[in-house]
C-alpha atoms as a PDB file:
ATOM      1  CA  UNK A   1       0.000   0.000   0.000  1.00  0.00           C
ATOM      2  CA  UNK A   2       1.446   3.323  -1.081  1.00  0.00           C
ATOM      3  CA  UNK A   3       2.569   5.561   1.937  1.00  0.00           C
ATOM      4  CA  UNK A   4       0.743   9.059   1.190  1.00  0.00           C
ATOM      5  CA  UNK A   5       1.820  12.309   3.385  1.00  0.00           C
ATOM      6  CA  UNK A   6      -0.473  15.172   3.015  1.00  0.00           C
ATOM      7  CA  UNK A   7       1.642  18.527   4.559  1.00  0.00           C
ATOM      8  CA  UNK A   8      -0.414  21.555   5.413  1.00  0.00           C
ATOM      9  CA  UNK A   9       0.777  25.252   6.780  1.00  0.00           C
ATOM     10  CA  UNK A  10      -1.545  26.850   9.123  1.00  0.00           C
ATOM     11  CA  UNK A  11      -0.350  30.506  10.871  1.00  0.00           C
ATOM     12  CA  UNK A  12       0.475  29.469  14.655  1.00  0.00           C
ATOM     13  CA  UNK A  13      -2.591  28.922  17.573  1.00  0.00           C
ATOM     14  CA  UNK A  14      -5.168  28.389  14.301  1.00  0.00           C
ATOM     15  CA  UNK A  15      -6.919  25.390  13.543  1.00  0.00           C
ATOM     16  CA  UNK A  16      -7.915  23.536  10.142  1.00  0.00           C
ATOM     17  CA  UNK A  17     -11.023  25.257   8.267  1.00  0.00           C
ATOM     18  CA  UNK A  18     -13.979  22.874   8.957  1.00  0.00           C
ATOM     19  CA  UNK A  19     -14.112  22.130   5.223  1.00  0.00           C
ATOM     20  CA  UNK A  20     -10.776  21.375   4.562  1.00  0.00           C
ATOM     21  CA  UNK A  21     -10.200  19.456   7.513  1.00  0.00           C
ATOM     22  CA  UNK A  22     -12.964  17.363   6.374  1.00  0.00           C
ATOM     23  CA  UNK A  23     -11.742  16.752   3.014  1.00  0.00           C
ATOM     24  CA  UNK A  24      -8.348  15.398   4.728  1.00  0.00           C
ATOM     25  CA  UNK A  25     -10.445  13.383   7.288  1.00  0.00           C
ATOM     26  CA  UNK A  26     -11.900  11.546   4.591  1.00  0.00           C
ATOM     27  CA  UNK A  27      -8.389  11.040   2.941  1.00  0.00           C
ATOM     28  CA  UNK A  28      -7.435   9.404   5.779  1.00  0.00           C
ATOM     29  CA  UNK A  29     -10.231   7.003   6.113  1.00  0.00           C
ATOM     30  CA  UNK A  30      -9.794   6.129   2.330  1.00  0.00           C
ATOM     31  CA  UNK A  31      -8.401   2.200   2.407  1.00  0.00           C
ATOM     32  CA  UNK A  32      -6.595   3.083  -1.153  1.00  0.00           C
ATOM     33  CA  UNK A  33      -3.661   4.143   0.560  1.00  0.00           C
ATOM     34  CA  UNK A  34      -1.934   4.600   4.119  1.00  0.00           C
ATOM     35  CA  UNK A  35      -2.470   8.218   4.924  1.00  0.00           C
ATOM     36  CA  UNK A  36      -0.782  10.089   7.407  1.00  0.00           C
ATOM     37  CA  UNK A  37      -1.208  14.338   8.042  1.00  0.00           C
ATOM     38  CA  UNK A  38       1.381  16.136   9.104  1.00  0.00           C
ATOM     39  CA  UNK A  39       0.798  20.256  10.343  1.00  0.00           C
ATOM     40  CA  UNK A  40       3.707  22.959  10.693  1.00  0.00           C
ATOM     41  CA  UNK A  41       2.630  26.010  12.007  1.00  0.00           C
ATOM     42  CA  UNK A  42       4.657  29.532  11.874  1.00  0.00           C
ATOM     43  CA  UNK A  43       5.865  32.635   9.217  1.00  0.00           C
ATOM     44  CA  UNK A  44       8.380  31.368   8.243  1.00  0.00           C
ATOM     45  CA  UNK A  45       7.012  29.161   4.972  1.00  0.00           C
ATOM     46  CA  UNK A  46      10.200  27.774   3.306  1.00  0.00           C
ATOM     47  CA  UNK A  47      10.673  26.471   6.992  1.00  0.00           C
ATOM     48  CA  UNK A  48       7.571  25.170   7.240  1.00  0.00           C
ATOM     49  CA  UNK A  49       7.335  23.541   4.062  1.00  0.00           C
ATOM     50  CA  UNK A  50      10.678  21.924   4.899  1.00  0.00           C
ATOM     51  CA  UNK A  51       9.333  20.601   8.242  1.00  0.00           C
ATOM     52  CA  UNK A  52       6.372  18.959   6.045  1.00  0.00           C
ATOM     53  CA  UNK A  53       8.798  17.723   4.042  1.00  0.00           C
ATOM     54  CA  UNK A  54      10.743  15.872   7.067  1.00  0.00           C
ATOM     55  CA  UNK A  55       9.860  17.227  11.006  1.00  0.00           C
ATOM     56  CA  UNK A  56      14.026  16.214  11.356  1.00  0.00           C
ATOM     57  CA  UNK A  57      14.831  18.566   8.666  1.00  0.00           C
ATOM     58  CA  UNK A  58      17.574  20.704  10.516  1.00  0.00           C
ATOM     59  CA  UNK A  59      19.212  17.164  10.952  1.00  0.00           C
ATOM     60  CA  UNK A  60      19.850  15.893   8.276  1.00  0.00           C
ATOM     61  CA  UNK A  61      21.060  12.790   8.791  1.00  0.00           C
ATOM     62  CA  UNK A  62      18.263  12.061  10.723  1.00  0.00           C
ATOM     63  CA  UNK A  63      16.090  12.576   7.620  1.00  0.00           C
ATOM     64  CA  UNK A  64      14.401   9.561   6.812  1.00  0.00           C
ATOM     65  CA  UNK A  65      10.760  11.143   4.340  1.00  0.00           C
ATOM     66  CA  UNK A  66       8.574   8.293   6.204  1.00  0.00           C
ATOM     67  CA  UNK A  67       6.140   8.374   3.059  1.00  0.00           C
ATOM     68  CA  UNK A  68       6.224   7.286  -0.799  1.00  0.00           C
ATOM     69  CA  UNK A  69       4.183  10.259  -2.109  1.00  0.00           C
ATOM     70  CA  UNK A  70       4.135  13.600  -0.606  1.00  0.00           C
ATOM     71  CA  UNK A  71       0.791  15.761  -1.235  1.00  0.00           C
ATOM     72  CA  UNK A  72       1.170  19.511  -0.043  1.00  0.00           C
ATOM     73  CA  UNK A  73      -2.592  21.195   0.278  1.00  0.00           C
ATOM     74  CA  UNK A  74      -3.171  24.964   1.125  1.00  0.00           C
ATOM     75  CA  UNK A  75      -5.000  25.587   4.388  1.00  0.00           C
ATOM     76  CA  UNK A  76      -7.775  27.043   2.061  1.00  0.00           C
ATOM     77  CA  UNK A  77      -8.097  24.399  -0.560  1.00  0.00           C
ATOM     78  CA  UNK A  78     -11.518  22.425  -0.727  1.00  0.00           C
ATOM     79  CA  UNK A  79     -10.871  18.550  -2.541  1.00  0.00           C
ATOM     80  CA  UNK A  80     -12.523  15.284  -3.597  1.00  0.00           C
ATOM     81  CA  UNK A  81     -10.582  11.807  -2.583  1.00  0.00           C
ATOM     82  CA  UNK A  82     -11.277  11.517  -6.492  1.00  0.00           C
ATOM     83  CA  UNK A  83      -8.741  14.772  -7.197  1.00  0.00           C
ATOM     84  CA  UNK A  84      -5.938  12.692  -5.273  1.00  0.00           C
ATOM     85  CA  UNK A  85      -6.650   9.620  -6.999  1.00  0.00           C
ATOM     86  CA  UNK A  86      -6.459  11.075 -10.343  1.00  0.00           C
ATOM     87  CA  UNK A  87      -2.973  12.852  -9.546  1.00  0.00           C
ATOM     88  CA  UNK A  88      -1.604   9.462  -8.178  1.00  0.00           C
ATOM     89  CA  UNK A  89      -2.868   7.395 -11.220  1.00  0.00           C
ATOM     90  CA  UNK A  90      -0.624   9.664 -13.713  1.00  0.00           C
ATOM     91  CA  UNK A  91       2.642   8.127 -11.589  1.00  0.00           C
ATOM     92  CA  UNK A  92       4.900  10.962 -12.236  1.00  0.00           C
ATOM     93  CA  UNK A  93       7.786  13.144 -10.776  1.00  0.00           C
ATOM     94  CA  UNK A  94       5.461  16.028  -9.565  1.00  0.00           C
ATOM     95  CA  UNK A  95       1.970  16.583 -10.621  1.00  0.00           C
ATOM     96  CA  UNK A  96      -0.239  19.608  -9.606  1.00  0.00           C
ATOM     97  CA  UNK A  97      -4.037  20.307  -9.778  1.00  0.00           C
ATOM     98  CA  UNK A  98      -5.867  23.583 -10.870  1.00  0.00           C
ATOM     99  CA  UNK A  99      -6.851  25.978  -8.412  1.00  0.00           C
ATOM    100  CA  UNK A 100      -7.526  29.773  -8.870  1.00  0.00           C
ATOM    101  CA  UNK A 101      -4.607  32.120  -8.271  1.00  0.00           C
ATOM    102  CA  UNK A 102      -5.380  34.547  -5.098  1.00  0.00           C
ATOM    103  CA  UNK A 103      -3.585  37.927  -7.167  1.00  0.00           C
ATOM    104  CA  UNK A 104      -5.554  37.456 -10.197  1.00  0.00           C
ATOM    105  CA  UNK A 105      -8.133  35.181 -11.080  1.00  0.00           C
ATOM    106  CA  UNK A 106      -8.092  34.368 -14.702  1.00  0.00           C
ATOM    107  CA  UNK A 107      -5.017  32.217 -13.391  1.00  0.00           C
ATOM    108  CA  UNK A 108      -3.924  29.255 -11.934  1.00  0.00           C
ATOM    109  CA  UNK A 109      -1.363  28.726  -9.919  1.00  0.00           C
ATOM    110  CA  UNK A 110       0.986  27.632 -12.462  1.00  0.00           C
ATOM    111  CA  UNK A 111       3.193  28.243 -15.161  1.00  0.00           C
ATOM    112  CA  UNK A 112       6.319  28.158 -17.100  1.00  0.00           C
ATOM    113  CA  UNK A 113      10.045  30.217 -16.305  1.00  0.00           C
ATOM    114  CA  UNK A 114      10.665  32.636 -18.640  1.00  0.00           C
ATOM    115  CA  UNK A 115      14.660  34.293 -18.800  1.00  0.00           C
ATOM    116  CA  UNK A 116      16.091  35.026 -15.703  1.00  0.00           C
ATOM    117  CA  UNK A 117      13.504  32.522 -13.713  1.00  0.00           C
ATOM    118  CA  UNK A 118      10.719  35.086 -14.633  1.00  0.00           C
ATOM    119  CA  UNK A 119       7.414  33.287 -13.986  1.00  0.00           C
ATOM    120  CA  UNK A 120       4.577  32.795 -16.442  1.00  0.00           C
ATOM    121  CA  UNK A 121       0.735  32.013 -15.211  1.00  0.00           C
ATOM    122  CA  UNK A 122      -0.904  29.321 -16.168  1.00  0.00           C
ATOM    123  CA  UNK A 123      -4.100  31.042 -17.941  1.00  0.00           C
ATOM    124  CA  UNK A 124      -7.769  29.443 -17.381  1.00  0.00           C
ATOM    125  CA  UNK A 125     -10.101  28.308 -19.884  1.00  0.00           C
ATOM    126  CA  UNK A 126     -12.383  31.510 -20.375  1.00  0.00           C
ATOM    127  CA  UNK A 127     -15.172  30.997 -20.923  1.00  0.00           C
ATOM    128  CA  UNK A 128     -15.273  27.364 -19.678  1.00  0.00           C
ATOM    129  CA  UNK A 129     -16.279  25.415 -23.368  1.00  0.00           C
ATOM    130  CA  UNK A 130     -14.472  27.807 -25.104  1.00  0.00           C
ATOM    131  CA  UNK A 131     -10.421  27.692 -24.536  1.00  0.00           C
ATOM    132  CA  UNK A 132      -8.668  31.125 -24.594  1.00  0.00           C
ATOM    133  CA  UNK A 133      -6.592  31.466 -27.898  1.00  0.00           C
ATOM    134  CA  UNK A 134      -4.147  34.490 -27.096  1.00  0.00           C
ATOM    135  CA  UNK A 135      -0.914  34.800 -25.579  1.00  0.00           C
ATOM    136  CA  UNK A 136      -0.315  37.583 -23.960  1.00  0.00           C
ATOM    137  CA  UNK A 137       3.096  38.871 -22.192  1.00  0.00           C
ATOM    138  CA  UNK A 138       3.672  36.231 -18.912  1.00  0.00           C
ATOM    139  CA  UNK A 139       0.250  34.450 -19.497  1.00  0.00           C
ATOM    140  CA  UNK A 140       0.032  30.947 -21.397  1.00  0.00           C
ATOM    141  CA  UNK A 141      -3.126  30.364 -23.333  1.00  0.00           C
ATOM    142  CA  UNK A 142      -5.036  27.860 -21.690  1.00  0.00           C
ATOM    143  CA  UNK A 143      -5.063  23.838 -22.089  1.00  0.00           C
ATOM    144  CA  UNK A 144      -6.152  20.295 -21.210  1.00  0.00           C
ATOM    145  CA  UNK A 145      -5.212  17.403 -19.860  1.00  0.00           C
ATOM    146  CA  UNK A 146      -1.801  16.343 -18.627  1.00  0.00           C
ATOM    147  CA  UNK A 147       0.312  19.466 -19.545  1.00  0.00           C
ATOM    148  CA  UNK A 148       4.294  19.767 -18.830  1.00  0.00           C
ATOM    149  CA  UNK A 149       4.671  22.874 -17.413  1.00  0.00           C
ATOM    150  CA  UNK A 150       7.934  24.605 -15.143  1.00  0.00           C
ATOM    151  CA  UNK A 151       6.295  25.278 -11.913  1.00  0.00           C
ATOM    152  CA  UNK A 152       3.278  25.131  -9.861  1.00  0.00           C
ATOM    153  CA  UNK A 153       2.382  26.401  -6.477  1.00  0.00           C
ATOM    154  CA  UNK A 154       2.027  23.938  -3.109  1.00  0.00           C
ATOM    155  CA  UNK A 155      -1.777  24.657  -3.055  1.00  0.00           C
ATOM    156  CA  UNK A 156      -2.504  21.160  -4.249  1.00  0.00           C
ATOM    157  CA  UNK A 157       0.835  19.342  -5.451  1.00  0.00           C
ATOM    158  CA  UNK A 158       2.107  15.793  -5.154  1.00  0.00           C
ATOM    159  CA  UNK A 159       5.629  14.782  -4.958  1.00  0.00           C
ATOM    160  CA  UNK A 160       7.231  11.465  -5.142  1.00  0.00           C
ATOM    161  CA  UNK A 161       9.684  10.913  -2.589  1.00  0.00           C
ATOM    162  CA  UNK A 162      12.364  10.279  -4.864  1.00  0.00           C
ATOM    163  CA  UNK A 163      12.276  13.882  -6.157  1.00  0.00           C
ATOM    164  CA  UNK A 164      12.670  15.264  -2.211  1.00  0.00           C
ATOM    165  CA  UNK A 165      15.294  12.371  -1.828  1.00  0.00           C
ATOM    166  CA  UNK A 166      17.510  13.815  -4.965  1.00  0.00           C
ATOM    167  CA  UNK A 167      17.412  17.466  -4.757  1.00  0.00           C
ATOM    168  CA  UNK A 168      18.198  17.326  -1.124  1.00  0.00           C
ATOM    169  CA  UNK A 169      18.083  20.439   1.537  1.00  0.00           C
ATOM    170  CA  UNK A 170      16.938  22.698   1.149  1.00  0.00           C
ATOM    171  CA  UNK A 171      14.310  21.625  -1.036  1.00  0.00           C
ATOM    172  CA  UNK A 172      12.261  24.754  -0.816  1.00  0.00           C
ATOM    173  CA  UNK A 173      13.545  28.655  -0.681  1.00  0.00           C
ATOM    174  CA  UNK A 174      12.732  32.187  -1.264  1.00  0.00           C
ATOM    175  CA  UNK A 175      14.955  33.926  -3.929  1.00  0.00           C
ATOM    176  CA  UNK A 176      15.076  37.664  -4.721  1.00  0.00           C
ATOM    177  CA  UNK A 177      16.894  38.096  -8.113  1.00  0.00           C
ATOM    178  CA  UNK A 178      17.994  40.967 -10.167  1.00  0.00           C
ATOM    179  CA  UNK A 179      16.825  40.377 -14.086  1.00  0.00           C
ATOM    180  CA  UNK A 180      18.138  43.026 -15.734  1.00  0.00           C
ATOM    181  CA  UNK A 181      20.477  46.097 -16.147  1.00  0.00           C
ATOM    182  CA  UNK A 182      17.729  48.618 -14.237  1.00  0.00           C
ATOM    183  CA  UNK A 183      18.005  46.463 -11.300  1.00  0.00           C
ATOM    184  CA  UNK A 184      14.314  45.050 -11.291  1.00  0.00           C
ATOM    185  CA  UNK A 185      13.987  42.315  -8.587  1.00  0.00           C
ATOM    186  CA  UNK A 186      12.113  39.192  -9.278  1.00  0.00           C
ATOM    187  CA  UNK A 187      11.028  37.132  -6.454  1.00  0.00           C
ATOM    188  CA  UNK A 188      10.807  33.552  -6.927  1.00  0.00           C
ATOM    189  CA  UNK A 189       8.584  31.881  -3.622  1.00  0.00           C
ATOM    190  CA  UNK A 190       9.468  28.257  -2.320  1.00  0.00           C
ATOM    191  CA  UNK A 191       7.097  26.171  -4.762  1.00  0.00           C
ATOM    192  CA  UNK A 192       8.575  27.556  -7.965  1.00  0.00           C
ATOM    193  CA  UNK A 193      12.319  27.076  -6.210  1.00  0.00           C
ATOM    194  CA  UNK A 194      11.351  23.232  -5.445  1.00  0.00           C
ATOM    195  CA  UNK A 195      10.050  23.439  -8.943  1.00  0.00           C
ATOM    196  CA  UNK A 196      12.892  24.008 -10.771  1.00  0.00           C
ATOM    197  CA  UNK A 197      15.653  22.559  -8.792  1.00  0.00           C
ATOM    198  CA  UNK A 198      14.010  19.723  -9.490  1.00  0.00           C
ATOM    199  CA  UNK A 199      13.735  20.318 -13.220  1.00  0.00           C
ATOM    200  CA  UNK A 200      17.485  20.831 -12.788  1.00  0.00           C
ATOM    201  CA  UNK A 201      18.142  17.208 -11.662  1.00  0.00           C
ATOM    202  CA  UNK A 202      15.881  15.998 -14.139  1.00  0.00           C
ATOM    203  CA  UNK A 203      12.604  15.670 -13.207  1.00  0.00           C
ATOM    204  CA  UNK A 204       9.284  16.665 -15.014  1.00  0.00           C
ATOM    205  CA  UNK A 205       6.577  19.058 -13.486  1.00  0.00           C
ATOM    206  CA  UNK A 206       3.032  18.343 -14.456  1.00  0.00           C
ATOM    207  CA  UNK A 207      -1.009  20.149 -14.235  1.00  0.00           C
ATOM    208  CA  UNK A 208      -3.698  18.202 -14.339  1.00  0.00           C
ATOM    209  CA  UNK A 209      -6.411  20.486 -16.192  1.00  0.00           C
ATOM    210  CA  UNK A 210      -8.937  17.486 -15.322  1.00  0.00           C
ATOM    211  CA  UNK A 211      -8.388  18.115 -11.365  1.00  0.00           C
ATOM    212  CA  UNK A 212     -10.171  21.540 -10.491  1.00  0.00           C
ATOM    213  CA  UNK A 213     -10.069  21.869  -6.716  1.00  0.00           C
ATOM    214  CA  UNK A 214     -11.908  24.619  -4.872  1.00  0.00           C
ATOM    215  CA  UNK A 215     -10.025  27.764  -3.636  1.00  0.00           C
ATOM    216  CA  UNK A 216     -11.842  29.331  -0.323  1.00  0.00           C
ATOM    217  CA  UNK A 217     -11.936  33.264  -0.759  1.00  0.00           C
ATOM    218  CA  UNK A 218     -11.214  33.111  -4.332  1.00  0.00           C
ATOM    219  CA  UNK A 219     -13.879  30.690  -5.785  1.00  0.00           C
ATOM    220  CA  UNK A 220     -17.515  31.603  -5.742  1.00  0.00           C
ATOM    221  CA  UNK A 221     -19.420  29.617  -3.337  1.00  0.00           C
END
């Protein structure tokens, strides 16, 4: 039976949103796999995301990822024991599902790097039967299925425990980064880091189109 790990990051003395903690409930009593939930709580995120990751993270030769598959899900994301299923069934490196992107919300939370690790948003089908057919600067039209993409944000993202193994600590970080001769800054958060230093040891990053989960606060109700 596959060992599954779903990782979530709550800000300290808060609890799981009713919703979402029911959604992981149910995970766990799923008999498909051996589910396990692990919390880290704080501001610092690449620190927390590390702790999900491994709680002996600071040690590592203590570091033993007790899990086979590694599912990170946002505090604020709504899902179906169906979405998980579908992202374990494709059996690759890291696989994401679609969820609407807080800052603007013709996006998801994914993309592709552009030079100097400049990120592009995934853009979402608009109107839904009717997929959106211009590129525009830093948005990719919109797709389905299985697409390879660059990066994707830890709102609902599986990783095989290979990948974590390889890469090694840290596996996520924030980067600031100057792109050009004016001295522009682009930031580059901890999912898009894990992202591509994966892609740098060879490993694929995937979105499901076919796995829509629910955003709270973004989504309509």
């Amino acid at each position: 039976m596959i060992n599954l790990r779903v990782g979530t990051i709550l800000p300290n003395n808060t609890q799981l949103i009713p919703e979402v903690d029911k959604c992981i409930q149910e995970l766990k009593k799923c008999k498909k796999w051996n589910v396990t939930h692990q919390i880290a709580r704080g501001p610092e995120i690449s620190k927390n995301y590390s702790e999900i990751v491994d709680e002996n993270y600071n040690h590592p030769r203590l570091v033993t990822y007790p899990y086979d598959l590694l599912l990170i899900v946002d505090s604020d994301i709504v899902f179906t024991i169906d979405d998980v299923d579908k992202l374990i069934a494709h059996d690759v490196d890291i696989v994401s599902g679609c969820y609407t992107d807080r800052t603007v919300s013709s996006y998801y939370t994914a993309g592709y790097f552009r030079q100097n690790d400049q990120i592009a948003f995934f853009q979402k089908p608009s109107p839904p039967d009717n997929l959106a057919s211009i590129v525009k600067k830093n948005i990719i039209k919109a797709k389905t299925g299985l697409q390879v993409i660059d990066w994707a944000g830890c709102g609902f993202l599986l990783i095989k425990q290979k990948v974590l193994k390889t890469i090694g600590f840290p596996w996520f970080l924030i980067e600031f980064n100057t792109i050009n001769n004016e001295g522009d800054i682009q930031y580059l958060g901890p999912d898009a880091y894990m992202c591509r230093k994966a892609k740098q040891h060879g490993f694929q990053v995937y979105l499901d189109t076919s796995v829509v989960v629910k955003h709270l606060g973004v989504d309509p109700d």
